[in-house]
C-alpha atoms as a PDB file:
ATOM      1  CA  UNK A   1     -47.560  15.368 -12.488  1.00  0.00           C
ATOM      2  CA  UNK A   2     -47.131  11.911 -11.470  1.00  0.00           C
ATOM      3  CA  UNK A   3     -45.509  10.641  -7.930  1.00  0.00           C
ATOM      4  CA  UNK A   4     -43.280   8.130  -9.351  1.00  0.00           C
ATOM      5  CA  UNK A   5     -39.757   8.298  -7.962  1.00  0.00           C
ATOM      6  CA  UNK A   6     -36.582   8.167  -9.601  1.00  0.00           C
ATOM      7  CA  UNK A   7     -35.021   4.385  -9.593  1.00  0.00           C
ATOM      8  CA  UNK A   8     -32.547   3.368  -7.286  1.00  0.00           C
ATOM      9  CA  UNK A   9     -29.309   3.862  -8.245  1.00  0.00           C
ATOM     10  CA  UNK A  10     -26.265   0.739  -7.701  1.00  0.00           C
ATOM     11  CA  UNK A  11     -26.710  -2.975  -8.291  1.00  0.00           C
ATOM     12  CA  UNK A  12     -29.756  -4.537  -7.385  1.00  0.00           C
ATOM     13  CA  UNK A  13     -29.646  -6.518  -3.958  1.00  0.00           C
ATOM     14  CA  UNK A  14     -28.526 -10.203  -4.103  1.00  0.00           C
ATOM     15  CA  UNK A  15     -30.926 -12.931  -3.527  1.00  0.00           C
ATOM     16  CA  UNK A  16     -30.767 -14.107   0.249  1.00  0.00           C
ATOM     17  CA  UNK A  17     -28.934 -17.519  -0.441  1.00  0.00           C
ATOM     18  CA  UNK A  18     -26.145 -15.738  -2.767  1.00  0.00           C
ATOM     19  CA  UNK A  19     -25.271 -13.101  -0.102  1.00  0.00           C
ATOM     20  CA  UNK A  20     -21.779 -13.424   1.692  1.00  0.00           C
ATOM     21  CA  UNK A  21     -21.891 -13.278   5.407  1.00  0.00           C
ATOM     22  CA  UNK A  22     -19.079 -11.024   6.791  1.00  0.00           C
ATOM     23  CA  UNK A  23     -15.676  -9.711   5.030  1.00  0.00           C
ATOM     24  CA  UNK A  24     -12.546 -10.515   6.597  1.00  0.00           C
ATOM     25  CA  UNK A  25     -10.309  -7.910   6.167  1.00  0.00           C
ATOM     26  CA  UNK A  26      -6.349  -9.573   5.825  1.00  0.00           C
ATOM     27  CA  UNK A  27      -2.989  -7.875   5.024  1.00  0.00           C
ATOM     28  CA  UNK A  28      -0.589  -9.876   2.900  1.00  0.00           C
ATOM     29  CA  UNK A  29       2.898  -9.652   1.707  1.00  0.00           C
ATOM     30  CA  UNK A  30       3.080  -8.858  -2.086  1.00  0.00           C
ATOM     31  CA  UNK A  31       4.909 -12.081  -2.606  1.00  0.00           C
ATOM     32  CA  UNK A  32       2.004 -14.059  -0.894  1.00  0.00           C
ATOM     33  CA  UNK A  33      -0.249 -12.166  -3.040  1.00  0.00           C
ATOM     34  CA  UNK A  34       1.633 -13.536  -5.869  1.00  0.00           C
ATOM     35  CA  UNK A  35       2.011 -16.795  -5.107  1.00  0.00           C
ATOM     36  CA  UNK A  36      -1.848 -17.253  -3.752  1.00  0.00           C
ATOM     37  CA  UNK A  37      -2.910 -15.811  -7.189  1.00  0.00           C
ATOM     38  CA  UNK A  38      -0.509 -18.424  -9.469  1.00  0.00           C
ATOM     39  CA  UNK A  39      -2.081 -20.950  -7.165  1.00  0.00           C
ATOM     40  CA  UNK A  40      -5.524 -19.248  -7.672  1.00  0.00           C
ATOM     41  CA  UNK A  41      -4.989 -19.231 -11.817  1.00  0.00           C
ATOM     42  CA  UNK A  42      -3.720 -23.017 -11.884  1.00  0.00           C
ATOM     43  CA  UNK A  43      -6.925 -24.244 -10.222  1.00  0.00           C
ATOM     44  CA  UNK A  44      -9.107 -21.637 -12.555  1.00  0.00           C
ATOM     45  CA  UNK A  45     -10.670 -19.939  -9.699  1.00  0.00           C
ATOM     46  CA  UNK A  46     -10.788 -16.193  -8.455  1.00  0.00           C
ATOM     47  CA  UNK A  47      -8.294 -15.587  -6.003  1.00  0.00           C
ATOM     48  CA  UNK A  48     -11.248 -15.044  -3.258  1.00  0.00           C
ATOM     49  CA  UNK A  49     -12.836 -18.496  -4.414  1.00  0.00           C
ATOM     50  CA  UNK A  50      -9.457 -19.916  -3.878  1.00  0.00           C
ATOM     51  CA  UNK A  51      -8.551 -18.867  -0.444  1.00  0.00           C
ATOM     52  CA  UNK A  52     -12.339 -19.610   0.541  1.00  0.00           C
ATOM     53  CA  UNK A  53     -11.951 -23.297  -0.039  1.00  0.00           C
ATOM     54  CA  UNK A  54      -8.428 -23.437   1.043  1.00  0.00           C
ATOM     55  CA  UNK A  55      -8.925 -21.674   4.189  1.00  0.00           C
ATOM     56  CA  UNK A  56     -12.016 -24.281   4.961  1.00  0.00           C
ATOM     57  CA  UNK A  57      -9.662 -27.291   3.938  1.00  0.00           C
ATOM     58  CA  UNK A  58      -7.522 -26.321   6.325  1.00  0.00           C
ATOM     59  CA  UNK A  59      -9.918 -25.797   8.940  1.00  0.00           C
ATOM     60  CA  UNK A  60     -11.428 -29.008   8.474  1.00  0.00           C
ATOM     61  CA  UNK A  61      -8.046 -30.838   8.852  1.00  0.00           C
END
């Protein structure tokens, strides 16, 4: 019998540099929602990609 365990189950950990930091959770409006993903889809990024660099645009100003 040999002592080898079972392998881990779920996705393999993310490389330290890839890793987000915190989530933020947010409630929206469905209309927002719809709007921030036509916005999202017109600048080909993911919806989360697109409020990321929005957010930090504005944040900046």
């Amino acid at each position: 019998m040999s002592n080898k365990k079972p392998p881990k189950r779920g996705r393999p950990s993310l490389p330290k540099g890839q890793v987000k930091a915190k989530i933020v959770p947010m409630r929206l409006h469905d209309a927002d929602v719809k709007l921030f993903e036509k916005a999202a889809k017109a600048t080909k990024q993911t919806l989360s990609e697109w409020m990321r660099s929005t957010l930090r645009e504005a944040a900046i100003r």
